[in-house]
N, C-alpha and C. Protein backbone atom coordinates (compact mmCIF):
# COMPACT_ATOMS: atom_id res chain seq x y z
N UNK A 1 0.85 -1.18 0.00
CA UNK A 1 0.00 0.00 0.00
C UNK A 1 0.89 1.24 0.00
N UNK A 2 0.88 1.96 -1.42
CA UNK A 2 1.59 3.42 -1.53
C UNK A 2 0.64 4.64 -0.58
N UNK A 3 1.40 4.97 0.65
CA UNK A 3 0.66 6.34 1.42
C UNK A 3 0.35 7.30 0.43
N UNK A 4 2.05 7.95 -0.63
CA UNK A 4 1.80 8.98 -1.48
C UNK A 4 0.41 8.92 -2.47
N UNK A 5 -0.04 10.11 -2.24
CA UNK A 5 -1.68 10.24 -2.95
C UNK A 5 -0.88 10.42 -4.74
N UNK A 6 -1.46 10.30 -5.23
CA UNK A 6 -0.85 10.14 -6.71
C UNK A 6 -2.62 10.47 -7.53
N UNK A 7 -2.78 11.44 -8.70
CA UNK A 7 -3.32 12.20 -8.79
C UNK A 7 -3.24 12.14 -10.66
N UNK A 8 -4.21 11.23 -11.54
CA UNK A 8 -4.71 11.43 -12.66
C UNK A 8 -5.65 12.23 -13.67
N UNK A 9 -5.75 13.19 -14.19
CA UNK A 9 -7.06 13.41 -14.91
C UNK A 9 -7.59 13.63 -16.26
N UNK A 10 -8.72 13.44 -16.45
CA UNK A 10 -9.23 13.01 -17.32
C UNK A 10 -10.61 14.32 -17.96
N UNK A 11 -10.90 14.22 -19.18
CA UNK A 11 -11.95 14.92 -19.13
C UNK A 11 -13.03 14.00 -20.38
N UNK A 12 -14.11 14.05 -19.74
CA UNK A 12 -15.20 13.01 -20.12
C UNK A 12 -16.28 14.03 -20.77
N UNK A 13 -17.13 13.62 -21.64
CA UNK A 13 -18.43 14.48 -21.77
C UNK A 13 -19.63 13.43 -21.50
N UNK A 14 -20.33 13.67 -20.89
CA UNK A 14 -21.76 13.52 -20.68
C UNK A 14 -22.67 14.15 -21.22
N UNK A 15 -23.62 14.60 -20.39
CA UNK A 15 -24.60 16.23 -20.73
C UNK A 15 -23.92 16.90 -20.47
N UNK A 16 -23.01 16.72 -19.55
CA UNK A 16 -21.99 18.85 -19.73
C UNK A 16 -20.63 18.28 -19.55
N UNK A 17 -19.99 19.06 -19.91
CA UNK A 17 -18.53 18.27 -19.68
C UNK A 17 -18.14 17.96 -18.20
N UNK A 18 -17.00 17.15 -18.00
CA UNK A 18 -16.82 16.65 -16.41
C UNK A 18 -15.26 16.67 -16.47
N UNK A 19 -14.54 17.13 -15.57
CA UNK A 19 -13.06 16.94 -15.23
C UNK A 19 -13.07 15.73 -14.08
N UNK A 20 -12.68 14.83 -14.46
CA UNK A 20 -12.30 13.60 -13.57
C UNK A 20 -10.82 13.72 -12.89
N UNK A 21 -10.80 13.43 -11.59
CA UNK A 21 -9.67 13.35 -10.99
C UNK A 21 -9.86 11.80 -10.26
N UNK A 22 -8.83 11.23 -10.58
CA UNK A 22 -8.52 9.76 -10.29
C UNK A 22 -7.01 10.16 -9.15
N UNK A 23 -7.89 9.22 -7.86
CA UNK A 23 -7.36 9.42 -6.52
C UNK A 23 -6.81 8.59 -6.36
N UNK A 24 -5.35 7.89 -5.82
CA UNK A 24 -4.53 6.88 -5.62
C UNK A 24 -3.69 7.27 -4.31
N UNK A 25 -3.73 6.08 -3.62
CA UNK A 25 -2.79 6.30 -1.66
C UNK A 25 -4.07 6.66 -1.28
N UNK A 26 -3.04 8.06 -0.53
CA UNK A 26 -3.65 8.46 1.03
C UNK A 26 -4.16 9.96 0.68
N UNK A 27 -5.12 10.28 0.93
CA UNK A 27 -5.66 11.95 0.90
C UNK A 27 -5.83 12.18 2.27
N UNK A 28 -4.30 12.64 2.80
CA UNK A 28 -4.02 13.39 4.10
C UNK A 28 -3.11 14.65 4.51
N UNK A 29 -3.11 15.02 5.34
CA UNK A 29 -2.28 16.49 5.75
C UNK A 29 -1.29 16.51 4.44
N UNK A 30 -0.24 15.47 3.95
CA UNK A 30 0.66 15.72 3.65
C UNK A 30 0.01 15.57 1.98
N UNK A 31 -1.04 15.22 1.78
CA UNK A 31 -1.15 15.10 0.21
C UNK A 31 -2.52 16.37 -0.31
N UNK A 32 -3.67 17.03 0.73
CA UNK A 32 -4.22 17.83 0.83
C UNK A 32 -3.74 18.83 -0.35
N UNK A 33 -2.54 19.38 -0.08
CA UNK A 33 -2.82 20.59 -1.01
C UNK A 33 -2.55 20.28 -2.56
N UNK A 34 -2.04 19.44 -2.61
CA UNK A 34 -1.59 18.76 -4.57
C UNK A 34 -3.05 18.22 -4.52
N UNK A 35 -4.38 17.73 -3.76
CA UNK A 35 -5.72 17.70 -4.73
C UNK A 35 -5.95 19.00 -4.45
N UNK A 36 -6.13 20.09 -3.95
CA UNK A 36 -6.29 21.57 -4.07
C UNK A 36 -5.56 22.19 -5.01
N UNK A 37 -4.55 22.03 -5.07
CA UNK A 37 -3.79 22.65 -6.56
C UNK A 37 -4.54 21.71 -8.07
N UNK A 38 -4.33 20.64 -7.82
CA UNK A 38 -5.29 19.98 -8.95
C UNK A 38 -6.67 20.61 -9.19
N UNK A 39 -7.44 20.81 -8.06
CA UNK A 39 -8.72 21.28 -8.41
C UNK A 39 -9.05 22.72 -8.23
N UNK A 40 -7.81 23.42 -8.23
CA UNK A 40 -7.68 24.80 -8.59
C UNK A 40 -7.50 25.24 -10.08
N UNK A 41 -7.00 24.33 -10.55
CA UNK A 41 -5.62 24.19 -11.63
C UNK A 41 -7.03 24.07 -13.01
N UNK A 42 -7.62 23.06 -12.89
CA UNK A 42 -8.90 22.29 -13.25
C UNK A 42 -9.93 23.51 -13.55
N UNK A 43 -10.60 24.21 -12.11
CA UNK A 43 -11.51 25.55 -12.41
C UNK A 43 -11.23 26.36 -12.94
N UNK A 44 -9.88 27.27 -12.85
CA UNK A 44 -9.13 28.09 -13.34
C UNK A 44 -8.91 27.87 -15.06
N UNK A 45 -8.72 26.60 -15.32
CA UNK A 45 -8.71 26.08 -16.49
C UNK A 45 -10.30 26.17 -17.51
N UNK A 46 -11.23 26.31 -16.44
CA UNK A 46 -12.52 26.49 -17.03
C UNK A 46 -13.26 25.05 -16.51
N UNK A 47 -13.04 24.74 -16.32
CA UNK A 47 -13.94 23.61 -15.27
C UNK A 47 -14.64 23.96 -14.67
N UNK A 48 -16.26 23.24 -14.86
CA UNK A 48 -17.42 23.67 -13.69
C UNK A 48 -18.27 22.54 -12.98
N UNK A 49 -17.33 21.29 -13.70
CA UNK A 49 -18.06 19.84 -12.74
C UNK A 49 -16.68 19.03 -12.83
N UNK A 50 -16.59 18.50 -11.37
CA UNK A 50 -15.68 17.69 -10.89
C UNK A 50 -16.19 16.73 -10.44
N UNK A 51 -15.54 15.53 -11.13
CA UNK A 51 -15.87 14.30 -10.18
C UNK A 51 -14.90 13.34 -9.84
N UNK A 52 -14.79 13.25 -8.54
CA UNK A 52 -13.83 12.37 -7.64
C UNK A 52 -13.81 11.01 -7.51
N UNK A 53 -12.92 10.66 -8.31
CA UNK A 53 -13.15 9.32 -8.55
C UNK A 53 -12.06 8.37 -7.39
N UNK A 54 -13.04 8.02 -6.11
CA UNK A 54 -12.02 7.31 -4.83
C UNK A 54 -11.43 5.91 -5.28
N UNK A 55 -11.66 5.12 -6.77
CA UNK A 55 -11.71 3.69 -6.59
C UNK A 55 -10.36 3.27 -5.93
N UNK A 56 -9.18 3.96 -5.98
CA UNK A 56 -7.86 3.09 -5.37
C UNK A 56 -7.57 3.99 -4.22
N UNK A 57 -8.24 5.13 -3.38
CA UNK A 57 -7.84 5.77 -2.05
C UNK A 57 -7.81 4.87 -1.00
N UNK A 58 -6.66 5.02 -0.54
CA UNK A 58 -7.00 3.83 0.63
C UNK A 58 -7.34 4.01 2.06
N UNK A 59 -6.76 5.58 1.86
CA UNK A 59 -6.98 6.33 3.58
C UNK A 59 -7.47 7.70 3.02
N UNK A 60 -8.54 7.85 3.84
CA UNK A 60 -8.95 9.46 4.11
C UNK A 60 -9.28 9.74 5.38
N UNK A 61 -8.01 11.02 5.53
CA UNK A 61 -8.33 11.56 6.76
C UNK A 61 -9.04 12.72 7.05
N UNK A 62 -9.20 13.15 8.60
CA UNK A 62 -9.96 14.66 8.62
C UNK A 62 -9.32 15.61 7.70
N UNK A 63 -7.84 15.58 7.48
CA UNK A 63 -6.80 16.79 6.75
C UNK A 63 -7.89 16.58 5.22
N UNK A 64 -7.56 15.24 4.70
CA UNK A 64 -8.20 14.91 3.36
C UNK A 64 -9.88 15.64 2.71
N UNK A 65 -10.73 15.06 4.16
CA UNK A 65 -11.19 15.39 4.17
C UNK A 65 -11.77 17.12 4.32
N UNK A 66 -11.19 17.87 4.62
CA UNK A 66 -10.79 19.10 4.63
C UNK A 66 -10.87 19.61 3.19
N UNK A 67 -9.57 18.91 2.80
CA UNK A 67 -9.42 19.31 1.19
C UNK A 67 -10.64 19.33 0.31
N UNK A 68 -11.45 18.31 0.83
CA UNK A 68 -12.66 18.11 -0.67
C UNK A 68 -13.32 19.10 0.02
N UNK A 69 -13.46 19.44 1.16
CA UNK A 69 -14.68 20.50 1.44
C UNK A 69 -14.11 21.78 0.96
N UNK A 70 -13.24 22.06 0.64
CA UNK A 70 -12.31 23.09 0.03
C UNK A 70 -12.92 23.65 -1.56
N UNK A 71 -12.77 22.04 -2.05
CA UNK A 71 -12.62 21.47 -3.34
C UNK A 71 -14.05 22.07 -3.67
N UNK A 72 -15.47 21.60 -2.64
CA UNK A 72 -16.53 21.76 -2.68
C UNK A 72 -16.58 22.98 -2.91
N UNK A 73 -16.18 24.02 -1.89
CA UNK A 73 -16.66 25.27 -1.96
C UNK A 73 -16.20 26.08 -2.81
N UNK A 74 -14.88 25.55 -3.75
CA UNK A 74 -14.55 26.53 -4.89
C UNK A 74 -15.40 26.18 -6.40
N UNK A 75 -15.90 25.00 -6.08
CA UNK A 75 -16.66 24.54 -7.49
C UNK A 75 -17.95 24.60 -6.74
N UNK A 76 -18.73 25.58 -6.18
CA UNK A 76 -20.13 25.36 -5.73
C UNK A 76 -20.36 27.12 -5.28
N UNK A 77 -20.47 27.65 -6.14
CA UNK A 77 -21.41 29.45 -5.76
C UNK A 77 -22.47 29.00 -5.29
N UNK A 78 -22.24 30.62 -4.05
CA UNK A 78 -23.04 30.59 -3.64
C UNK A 78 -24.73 30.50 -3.97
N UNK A 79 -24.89 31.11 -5.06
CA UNK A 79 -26.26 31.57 -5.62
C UNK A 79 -26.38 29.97 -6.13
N UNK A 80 -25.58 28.59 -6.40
CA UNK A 80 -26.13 27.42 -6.94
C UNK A 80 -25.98 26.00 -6.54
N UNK A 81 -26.22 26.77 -4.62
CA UNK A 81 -24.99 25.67 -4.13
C UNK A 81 -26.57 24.51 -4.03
N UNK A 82 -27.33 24.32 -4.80
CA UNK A 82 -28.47 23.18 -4.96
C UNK A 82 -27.89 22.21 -6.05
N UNK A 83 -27.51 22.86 -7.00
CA UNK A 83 -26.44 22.05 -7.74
C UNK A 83 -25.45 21.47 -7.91
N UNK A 84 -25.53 19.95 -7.61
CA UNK A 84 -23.91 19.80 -7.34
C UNK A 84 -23.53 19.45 -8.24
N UNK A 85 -22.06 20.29 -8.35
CA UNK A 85 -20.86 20.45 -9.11
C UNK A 85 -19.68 19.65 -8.62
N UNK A 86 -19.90 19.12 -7.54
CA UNK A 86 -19.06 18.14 -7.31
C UNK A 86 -19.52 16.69 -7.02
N UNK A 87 -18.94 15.51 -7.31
CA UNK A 87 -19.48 14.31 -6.98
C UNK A 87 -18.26 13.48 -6.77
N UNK A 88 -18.55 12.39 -6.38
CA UNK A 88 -17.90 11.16 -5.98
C UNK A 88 -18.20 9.99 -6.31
N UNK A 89 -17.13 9.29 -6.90
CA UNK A 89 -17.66 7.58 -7.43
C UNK A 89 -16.30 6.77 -6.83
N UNK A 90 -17.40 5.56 -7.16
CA UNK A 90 -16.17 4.28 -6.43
C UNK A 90 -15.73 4.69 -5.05
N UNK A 91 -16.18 5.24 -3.98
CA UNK A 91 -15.40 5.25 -2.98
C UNK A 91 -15.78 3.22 -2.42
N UNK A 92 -14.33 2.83 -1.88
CA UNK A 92 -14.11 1.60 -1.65
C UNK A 92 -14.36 1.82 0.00
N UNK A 93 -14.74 0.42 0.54
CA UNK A 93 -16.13 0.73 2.06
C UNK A 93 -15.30 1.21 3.14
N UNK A 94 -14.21 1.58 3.40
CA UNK A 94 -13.47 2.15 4.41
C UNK A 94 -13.58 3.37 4.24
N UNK A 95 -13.67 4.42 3.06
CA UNK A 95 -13.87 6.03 2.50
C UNK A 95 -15.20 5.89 2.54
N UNK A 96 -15.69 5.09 2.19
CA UNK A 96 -17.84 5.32 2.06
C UNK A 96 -17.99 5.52 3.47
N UNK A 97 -17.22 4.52 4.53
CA UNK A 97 -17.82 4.80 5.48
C UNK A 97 -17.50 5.88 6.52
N UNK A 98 -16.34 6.50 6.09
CA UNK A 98 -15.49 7.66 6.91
C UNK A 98 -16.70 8.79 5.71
N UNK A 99 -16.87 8.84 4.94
CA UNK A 99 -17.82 9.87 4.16
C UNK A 99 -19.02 9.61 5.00
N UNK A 100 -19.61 8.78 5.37
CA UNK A 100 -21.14 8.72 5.36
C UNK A 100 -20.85 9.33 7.13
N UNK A 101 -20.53 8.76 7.81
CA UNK A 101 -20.26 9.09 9.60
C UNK A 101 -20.16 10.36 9.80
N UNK A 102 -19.23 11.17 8.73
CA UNK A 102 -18.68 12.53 8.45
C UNK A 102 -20.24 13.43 7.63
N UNK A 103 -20.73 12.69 7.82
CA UNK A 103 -21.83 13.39 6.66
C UNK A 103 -22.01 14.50 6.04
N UNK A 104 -21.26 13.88 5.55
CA UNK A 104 -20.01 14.61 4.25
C UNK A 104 -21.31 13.91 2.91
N UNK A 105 -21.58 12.73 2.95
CA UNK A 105 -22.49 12.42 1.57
C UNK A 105 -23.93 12.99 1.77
N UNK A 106 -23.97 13.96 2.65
CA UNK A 106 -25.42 14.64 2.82
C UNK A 106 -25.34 15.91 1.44
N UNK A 107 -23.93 16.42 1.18
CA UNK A 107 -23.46 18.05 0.54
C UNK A 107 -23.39 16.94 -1.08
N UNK A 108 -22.19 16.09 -1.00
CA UNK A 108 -21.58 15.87 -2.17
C UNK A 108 -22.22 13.94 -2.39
N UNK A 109 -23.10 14.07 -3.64
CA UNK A 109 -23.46 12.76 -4.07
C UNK A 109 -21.89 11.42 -4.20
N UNK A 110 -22.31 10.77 -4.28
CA UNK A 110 -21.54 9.22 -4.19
C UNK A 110 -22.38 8.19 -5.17
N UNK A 111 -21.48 7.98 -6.63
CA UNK A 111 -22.02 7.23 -6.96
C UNK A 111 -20.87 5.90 -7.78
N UNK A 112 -21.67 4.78 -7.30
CA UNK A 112 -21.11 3.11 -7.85
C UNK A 112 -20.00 2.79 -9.02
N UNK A 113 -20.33 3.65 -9.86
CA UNK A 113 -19.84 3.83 -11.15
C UNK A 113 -18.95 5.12 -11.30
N UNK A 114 -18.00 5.07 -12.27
CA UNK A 114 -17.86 6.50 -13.23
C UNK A 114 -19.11 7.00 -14.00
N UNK A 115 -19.44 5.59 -14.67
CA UNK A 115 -20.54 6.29 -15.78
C UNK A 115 -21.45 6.83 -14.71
N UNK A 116 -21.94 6.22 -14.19
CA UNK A 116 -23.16 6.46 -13.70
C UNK A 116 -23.27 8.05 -13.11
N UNK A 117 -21.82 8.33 -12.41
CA UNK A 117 -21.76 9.58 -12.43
C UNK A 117 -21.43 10.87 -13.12
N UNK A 118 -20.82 10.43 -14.29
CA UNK A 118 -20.47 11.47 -15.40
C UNK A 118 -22.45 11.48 -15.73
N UNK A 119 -23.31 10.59 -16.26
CA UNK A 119 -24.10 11.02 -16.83
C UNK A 119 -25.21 11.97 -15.61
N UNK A 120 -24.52 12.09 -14.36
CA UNK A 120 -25.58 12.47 -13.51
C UNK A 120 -25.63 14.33 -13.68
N UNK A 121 -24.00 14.61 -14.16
CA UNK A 121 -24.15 16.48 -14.35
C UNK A 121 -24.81 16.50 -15.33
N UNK A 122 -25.73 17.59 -15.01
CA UNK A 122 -26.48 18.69 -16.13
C UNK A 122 -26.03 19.74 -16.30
N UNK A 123 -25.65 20.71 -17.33
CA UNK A 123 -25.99 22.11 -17.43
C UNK A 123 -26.43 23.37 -17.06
């Protein structure tokens, strides 16, 4: 098991386009700000839907967790925060269940698939 978080992306179209970030290791204190620079890097770039793809994270901590709420609030205005612009797929049952306790999956959807979640943004 690699700790270092290691950090892929991708861009998919659905109904609106999607920037995929593919999560690998640990999303903690020490890996926090490289997914914040990624999903700075991403909006700035013109990105307006992110989806977090957990399938190989193996640890998320409060720091990690931190980061996506970060992540959340730079891809979520205020005036549309009913819309989410951010999502999550594949989290594997040790992250589902540190997400769900954290209720953290109350703000940001979680879904089974990639597909299933690329086709879930709208416009």
């Amino acid at each position: 098991m690699d700790s270092v978080l290691k950090i892929t992306k991708e861009e998919l179209q659905g109904k609106a386009p999607v920037t995929v970030l593919h999560l690998r290791g640990w999303l903690d204190a020490q890996s926090e700000e490289l997914l914040l620079a990624q999903a700075t890097d991403a909006y700035d770039a013109g990105a307006r839907f992110l989806l977090i793809d957990l399938a190989e994270l193996d640890t998320l901590t409060s720091a990690g967790m931190r980061a996506m709420q970060k992540v959340y609030k730079l891809f979520t205005p205020q005036e549309h925060f009913k819309v989410a612009r951010v999502k999550l797929c594949n989290a594997p049952p040790q992250v589902y269940h540190v997400l769900g306790v954290t209720g953290f999956l109350q703000s940001i959807p979680n879904y089974e698939s990639l597909q299933a979640a690329v086709d879930s943004f709208k416009e």
